[in-house]
Protein backbone atom coordinates (compact mmCIF):
# COMPACT_ATOMS: atom_id res chain seq x y z
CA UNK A 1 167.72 103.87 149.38
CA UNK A 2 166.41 107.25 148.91
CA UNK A 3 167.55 109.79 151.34
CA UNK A 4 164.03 111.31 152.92
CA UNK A 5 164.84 113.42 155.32
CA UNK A 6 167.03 116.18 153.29
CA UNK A 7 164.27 115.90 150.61
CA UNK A 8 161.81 116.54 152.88
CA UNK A 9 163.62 119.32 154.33
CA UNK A 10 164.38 120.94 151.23
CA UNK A 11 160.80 120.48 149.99
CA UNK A 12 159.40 122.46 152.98
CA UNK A 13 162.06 124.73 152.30
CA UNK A 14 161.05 125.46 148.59
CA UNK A 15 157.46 125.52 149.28
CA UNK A 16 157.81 128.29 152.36
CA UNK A 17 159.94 130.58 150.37
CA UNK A 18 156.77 131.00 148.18
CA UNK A 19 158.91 131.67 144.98
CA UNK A 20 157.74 129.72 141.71
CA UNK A 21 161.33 129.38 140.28
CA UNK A 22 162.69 127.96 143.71
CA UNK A 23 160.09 125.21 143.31
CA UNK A 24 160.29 124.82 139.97
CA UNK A 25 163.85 123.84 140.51
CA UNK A 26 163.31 121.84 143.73
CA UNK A 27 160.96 120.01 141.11
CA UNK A 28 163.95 119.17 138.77
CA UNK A 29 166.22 118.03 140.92
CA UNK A 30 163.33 115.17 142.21
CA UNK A 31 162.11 114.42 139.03
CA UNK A 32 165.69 113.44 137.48
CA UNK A 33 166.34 111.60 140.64
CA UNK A 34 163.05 109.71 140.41
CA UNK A 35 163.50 109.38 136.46
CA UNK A 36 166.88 108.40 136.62
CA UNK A 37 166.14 105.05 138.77
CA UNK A 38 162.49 104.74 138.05
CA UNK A 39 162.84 100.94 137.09
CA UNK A 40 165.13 100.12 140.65
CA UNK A 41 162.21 101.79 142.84
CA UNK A 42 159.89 99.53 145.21
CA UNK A 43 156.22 100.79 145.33
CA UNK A 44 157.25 102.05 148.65
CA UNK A 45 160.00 104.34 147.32
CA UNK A 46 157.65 105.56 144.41
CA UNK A 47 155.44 106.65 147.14
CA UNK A 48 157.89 109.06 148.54
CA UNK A 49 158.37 110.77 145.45
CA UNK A 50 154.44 110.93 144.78
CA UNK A 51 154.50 112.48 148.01
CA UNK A 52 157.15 115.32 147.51
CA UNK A 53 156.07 116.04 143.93
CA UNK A 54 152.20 116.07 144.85
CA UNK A 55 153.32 118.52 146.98
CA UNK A 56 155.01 120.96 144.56
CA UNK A 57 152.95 120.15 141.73
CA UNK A 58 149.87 121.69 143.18
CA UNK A 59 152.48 125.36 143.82
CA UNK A 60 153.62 125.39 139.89
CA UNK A 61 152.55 126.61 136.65
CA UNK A 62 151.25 125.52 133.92
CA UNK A 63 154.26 125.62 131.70
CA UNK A 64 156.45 123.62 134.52
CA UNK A 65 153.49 120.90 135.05
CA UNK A 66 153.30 120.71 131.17
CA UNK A 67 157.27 119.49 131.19
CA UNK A 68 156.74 117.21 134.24
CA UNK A 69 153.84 115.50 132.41
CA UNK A 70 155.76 115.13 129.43
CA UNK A 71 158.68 113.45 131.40
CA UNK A 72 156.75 110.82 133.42
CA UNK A 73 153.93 109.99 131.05
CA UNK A 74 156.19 107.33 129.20
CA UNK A 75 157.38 105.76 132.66
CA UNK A 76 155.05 102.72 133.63
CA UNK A 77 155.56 103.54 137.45
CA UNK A 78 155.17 106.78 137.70
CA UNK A 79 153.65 108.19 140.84
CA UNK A 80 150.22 107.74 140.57
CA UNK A 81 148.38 110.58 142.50
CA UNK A 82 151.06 112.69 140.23
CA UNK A 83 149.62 111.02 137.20
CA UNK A 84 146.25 111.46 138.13
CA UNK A 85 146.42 114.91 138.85
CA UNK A 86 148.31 115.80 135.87
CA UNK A 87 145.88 114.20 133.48
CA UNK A 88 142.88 116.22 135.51
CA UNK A 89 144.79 119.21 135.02
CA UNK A 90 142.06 121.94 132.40
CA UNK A 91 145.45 122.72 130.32
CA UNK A 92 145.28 120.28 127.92
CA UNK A 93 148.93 120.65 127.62
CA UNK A 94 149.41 119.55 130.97
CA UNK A 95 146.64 116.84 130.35
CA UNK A 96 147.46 115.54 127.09
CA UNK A 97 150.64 113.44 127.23
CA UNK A 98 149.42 111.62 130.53
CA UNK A 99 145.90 110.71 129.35
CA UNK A 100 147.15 109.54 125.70
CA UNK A 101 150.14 107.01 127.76
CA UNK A 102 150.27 106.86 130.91
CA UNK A 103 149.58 103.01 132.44
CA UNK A 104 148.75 104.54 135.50
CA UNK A 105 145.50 105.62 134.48
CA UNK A 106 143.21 102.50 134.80
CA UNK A 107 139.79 102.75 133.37
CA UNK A 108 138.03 103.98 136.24
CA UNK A 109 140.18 107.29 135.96
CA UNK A 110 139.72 107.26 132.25
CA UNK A 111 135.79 106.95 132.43
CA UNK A 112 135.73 109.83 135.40
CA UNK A 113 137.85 111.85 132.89
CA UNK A 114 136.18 111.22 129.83
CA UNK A 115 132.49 112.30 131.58
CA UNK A 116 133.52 115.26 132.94
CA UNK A 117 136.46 116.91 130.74
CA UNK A 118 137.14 119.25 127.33
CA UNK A 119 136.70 117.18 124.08
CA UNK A 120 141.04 117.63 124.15
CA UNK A 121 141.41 115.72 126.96
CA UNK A 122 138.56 112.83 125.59
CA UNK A 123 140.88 113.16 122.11
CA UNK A 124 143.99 112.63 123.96
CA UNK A 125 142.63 109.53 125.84
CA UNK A 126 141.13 107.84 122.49
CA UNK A 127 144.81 108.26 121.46
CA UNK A 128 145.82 105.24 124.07
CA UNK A 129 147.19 101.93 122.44
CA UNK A 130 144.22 100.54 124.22
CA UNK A 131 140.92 101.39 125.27
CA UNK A 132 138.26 99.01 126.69
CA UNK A 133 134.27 98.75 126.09
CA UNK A 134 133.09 100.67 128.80
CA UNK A 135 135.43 103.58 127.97
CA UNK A 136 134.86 103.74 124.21
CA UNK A 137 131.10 103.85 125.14
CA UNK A 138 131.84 107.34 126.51
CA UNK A 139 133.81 108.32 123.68
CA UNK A 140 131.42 107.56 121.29
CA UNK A 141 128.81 108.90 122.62
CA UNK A 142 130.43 112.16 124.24
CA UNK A 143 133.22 112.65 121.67
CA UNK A 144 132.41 115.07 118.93
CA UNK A 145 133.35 114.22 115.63
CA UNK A 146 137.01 114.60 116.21
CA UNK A 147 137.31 112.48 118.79
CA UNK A 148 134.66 109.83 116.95
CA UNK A 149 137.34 109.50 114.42
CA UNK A 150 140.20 109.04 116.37
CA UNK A 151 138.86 105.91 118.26
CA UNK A 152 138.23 104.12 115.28
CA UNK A 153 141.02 104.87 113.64
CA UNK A 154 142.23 103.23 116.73
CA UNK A 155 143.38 99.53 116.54
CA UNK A 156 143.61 98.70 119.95
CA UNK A 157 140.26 100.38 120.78
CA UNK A 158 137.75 98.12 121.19
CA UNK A 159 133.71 98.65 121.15
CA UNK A 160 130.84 97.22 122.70
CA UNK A 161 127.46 96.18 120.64
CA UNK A 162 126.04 99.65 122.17
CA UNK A 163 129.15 101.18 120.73
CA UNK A 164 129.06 99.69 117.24
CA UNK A 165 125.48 100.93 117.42
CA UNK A 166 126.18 104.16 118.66
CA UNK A 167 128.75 104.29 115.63
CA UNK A 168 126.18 103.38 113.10
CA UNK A 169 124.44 105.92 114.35
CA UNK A 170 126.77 108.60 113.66
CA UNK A 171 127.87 107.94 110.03
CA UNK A 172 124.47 109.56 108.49
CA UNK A 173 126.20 111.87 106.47
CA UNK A 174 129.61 111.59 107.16
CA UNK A 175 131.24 109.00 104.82
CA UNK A 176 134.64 109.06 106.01
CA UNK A 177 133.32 107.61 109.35
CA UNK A 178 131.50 105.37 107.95
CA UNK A 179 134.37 103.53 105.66
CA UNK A 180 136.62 103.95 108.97
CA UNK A 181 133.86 102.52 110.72
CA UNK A 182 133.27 99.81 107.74
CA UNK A 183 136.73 99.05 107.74
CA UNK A 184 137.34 97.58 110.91
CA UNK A 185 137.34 94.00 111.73
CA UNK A 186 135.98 93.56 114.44
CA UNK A 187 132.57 95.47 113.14
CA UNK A 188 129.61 92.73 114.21
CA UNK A 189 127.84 91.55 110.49
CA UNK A 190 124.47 92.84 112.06
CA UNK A 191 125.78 96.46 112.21
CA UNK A 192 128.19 96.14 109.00
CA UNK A 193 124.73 95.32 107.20
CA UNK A 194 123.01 98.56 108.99
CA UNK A 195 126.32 100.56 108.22
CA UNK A 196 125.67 99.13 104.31
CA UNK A 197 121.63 99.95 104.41
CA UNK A 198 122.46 103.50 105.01
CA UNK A 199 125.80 104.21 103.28
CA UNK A 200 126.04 105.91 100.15
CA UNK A 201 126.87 104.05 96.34
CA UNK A 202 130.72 105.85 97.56
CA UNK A 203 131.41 104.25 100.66
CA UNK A 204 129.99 100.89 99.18
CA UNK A 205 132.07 100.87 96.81
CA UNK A 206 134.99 102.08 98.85
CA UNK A 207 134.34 99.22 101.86
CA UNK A 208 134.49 96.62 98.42
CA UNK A 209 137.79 98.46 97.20
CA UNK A 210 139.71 99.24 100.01
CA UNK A 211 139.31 96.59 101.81
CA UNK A 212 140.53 93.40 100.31
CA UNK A 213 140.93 91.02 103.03
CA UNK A 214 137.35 90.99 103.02
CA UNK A 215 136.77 90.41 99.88
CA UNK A 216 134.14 88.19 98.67
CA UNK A 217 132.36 88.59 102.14
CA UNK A 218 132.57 92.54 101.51
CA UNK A 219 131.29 92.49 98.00
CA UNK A 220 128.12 89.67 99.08
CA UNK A 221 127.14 91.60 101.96
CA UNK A 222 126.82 94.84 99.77
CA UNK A 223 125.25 93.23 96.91
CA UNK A 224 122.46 91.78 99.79
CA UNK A 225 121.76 95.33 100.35
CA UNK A 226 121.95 96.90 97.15
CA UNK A 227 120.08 93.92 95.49
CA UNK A 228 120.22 90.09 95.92
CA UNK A 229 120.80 88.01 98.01
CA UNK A 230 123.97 85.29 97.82
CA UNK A 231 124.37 82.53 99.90
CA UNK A 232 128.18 82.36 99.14
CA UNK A 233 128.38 85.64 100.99
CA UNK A 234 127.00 84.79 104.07
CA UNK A 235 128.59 81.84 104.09
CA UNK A 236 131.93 83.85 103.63
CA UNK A 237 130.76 85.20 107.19
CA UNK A 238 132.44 83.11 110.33
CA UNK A 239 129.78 84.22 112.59
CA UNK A 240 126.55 83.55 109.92
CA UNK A 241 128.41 80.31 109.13
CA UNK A 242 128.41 78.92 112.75
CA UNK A 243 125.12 79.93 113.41
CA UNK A 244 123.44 78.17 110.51
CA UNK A 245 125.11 75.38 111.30
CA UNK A 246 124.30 75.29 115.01
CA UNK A 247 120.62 76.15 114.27
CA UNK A 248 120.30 73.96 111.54
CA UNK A 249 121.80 70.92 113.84
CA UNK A 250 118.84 72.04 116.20
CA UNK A 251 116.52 71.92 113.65
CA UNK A 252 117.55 68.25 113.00
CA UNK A 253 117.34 66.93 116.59
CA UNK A 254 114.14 68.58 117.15
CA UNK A 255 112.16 70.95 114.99
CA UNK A 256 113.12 74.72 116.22
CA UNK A 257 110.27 76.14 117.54
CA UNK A 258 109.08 79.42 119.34
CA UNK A 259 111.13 78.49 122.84
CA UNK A 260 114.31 78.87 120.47
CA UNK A 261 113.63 81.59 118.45
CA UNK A 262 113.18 83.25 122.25
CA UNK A 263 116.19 82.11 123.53
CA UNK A 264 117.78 83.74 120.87
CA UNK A 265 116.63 87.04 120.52
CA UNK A 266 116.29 87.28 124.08
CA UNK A 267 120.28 86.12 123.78
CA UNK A 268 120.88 89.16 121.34
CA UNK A 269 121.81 86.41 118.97
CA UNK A 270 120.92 88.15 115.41
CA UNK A 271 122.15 85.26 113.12
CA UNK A 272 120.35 82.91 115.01
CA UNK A 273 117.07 84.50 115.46
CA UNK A 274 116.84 85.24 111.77
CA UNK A 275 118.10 81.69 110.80
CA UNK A 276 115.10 79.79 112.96
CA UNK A 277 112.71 82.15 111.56
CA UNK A 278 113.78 81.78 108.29
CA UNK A 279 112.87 78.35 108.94
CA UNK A 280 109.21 78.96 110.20
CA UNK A 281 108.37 80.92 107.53
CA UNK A 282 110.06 79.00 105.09
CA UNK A 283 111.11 82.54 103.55
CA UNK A 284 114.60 83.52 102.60
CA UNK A 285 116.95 84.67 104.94
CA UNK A 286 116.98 87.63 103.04
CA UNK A 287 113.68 88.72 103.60
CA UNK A 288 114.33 87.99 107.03
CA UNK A 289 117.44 90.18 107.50
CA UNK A 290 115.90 93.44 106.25
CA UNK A 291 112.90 92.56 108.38
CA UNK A 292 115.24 92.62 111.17
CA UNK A 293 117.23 95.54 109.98
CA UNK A 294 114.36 97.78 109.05
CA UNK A 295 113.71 101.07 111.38
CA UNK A 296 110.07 99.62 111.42
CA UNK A 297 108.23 96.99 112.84
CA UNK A 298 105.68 95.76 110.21
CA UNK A 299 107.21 93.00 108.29
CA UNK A 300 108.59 91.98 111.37
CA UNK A 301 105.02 91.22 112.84
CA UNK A 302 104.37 89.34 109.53
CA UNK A 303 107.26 87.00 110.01
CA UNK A 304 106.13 86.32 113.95
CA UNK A 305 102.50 85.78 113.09
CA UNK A 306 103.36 83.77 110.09
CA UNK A 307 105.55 81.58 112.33
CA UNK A 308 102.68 81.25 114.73
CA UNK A 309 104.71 83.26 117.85
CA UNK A 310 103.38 84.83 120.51
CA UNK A 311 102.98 88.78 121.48
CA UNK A 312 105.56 88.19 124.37
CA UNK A 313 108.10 86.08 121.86
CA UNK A 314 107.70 88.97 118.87
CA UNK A 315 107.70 91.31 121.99
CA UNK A 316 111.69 90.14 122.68
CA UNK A 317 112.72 90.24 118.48
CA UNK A 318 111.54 93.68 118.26
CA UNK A 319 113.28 94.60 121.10
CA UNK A 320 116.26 92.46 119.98
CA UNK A 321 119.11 95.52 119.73
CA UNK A 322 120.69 94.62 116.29
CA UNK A 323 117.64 95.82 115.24
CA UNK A 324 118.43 99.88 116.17
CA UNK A 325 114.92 100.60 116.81
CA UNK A 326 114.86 102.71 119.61
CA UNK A 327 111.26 101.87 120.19
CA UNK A 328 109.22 103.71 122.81
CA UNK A 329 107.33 101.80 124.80
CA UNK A 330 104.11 103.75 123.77
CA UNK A 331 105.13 102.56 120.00
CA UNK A 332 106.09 98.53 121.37
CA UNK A 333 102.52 98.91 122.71
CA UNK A 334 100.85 100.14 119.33
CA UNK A 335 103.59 97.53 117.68
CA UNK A 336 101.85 94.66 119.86
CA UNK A 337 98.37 96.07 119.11
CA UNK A 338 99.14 95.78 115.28
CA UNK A 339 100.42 92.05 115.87
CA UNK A 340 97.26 90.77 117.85
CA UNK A 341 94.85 92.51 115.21
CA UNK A 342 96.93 90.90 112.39
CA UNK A 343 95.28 87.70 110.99
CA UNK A 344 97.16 84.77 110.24
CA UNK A 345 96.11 84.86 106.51
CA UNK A 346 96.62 88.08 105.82
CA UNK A 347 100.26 87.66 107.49
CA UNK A 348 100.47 84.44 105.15
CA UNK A 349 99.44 86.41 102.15
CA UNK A 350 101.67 89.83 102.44
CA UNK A 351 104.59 87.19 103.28
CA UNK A 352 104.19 85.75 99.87
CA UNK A 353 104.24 88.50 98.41
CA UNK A 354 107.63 89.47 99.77
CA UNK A 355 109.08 85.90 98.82
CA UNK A 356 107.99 87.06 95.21
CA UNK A 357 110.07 90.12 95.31
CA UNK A 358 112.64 89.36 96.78
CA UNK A 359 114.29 88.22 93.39
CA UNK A 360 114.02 91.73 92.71
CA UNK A 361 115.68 93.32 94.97
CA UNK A 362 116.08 96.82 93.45
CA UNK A 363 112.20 97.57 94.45
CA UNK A 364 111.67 98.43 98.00
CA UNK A 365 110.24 96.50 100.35
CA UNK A 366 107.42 98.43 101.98
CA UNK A 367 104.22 96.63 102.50
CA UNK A 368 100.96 97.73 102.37
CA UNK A 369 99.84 99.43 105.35
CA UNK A 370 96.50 98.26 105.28
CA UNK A 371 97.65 94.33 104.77
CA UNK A 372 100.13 94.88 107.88
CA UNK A 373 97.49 96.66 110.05
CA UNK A 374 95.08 94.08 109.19
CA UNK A 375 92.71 97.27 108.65
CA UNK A 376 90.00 97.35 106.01
């Protein structure tokens, strides 16, 4: 049993003689107790010592909480109002070794942290050999690039579709992110195949060559964006794989029709929702792909009128968030307004003339604005 009372005493004692070195050592003396039977100690006993060193933490210097944070930052039951204040502390010397190990910083401390303090302490945390969804969101999109790099660098982070996105989103011109981001396998296909769209010849070809694990799935999914389309490389894709074979079983027992292609996108399910409107349109799933890819709308309207969908079902697939858009709702109006002025054969026609292309796949594929506004 720990011995309170003299503790107590002497704690009172350090703190009223008001000198720094007095507490400092008063500090010691409770810390290599606490550290030297950390594993023996009930909750209850740990709260004693959280008690005492709250206490004299909150009297000390920097220097002095920067040792103390280095000494209980490894131990898994350290005190945890300690913990917490140490890893609030604005030194980031004090901060750092308590944010980057502690496990008695759960992720509600983490988040409150990450919101609020220096890009050090957010780079120390992102340094953890875990990190959850909802606190990667934060670091990803309050990190700067530093801290961007760290997390996925990180194997035991792990990201949310808003984070992937987010990701994505922050490799335009930086190529090292985006290979680190490329590189990871847990990277959803629908954002690996936005990463590819706007990745430069060099990080292509360094996703193809340093990562060989991939391999034939890495070098098909860059050749569908670069030019081509093969089927072996989608197949060569777990999740593409399941979902043709789900929607095509579907299709089977009963022709897939707008409900599904709903369901679907309103599901977030990209695979899916291009497979069953592949099959409506009876256009490759190519075409379809980049349709659902592409920053704009248009040949996505084509593909919804084509397959004879409603505003509210092409409403839900542009809105579907593999896609990245970021639409406003003033442009999902305009968006809508384009679909219900678009005629069915002029949808029919511009969609053939994608299916011609698309065994050319070095020329872009931007269709007329007229044909897609159903203008003139």
């Amino acid at each position: 049993m720990i011995r309170t009372l003299p503790l107590i005493d002497e704690l009172e004692a350090a703190l009223a003689s008001g000198t720094n070195t007095r507490r400092i050592e008063m500090l010691t003396r409770v810390t290599d107790l606490f550290v030297g039977g950390a594993p023996r100690y009930s909750e209850e006993q740990v709260g004693v010592f959280d008690d005492v060193m709250v206490r004299l933490v909150t009297a000390i210097e920097a220097k002095a909480r920067a040792k103390l944070a280095l000494r209980l930052a490894p131990i898994a039951n350290a005190p945890i109002n300690v913990m917490h204040l140490l890893a609030f502390d604005d030194d980031i010397e004090v901060a750092r070794p308590v944010l980057s190990q502690s496990e008695r910083l759960d992720d509600r401390a983490l988040l409150a942290n990450a919101a609020s303090k220096s890009q050090q302490h957010l780079a120390a945390i992102a340094q953890r050999k875990s990190l959850s969804e909802t606190v990667t969101d934060v670091l990803v999109e309050r990190g700067d690039r530093d801290v961007v790099h760290t997390v996925v660098k990180n194997n035991g982070a792990r990201f949310s579709d808003a984070g992937f996105r987010m990701l994505v989103k922050r490799t335009a011109g930086d190529d090292v992110l985006a290979t680190e981001v490329g590189m990871r396998g847990d990277i959803p296909r629908p954002h690996f195949l936005m990463l590819l769209e706007k990745a430069s010849s060099a990080v292509r070809a360094r996703l193809a060559a340093e990562n060989p694990q991939a391999g034939t799935a890495i070098d098909g999914v860059v050749a569908e964006v670069v030019g081509g389309i093969r089927n072996e490389a989608r197949n060569a894709s777990p999740d593409f794989a399941a979902a043709q074979t789900a929607v095509e079983r579907q299709n089977r027992l009963r022709r897939i029709g707008e409900a599904d292609v709903y369901q679907y996108a309103r599901e977030r399910k990209f695979e899916e929702t291009a497979i069953a409107l592949s099959i409506l349109c009876d256009t490759p799933i190519d075409v379809v792909e980049r349709a659902l890819l592409d920053p704009g709308a248009e040949i996505v309207l084509i593909l919804a009128k084509v397959a004879g969908l409603s505003s509210t079902t092409t409403k839900v697939i542009l809105l579907l968030r593999a896609a990245d858009r970021g639409m406003s709702a003033k442009d999902l109006d305009q968006a809508l307004a384009s679909f219900n002025r678009l005629q069915p054969d002029t949808a029919r026609r511009v969609l053939g003339f994608f299916r011609t292309r698309v065994k050319k796949p070095a020329e872009p594929m931007v269709p007329p604005p007229v044909a897609v506004l159903g203008q003139g």
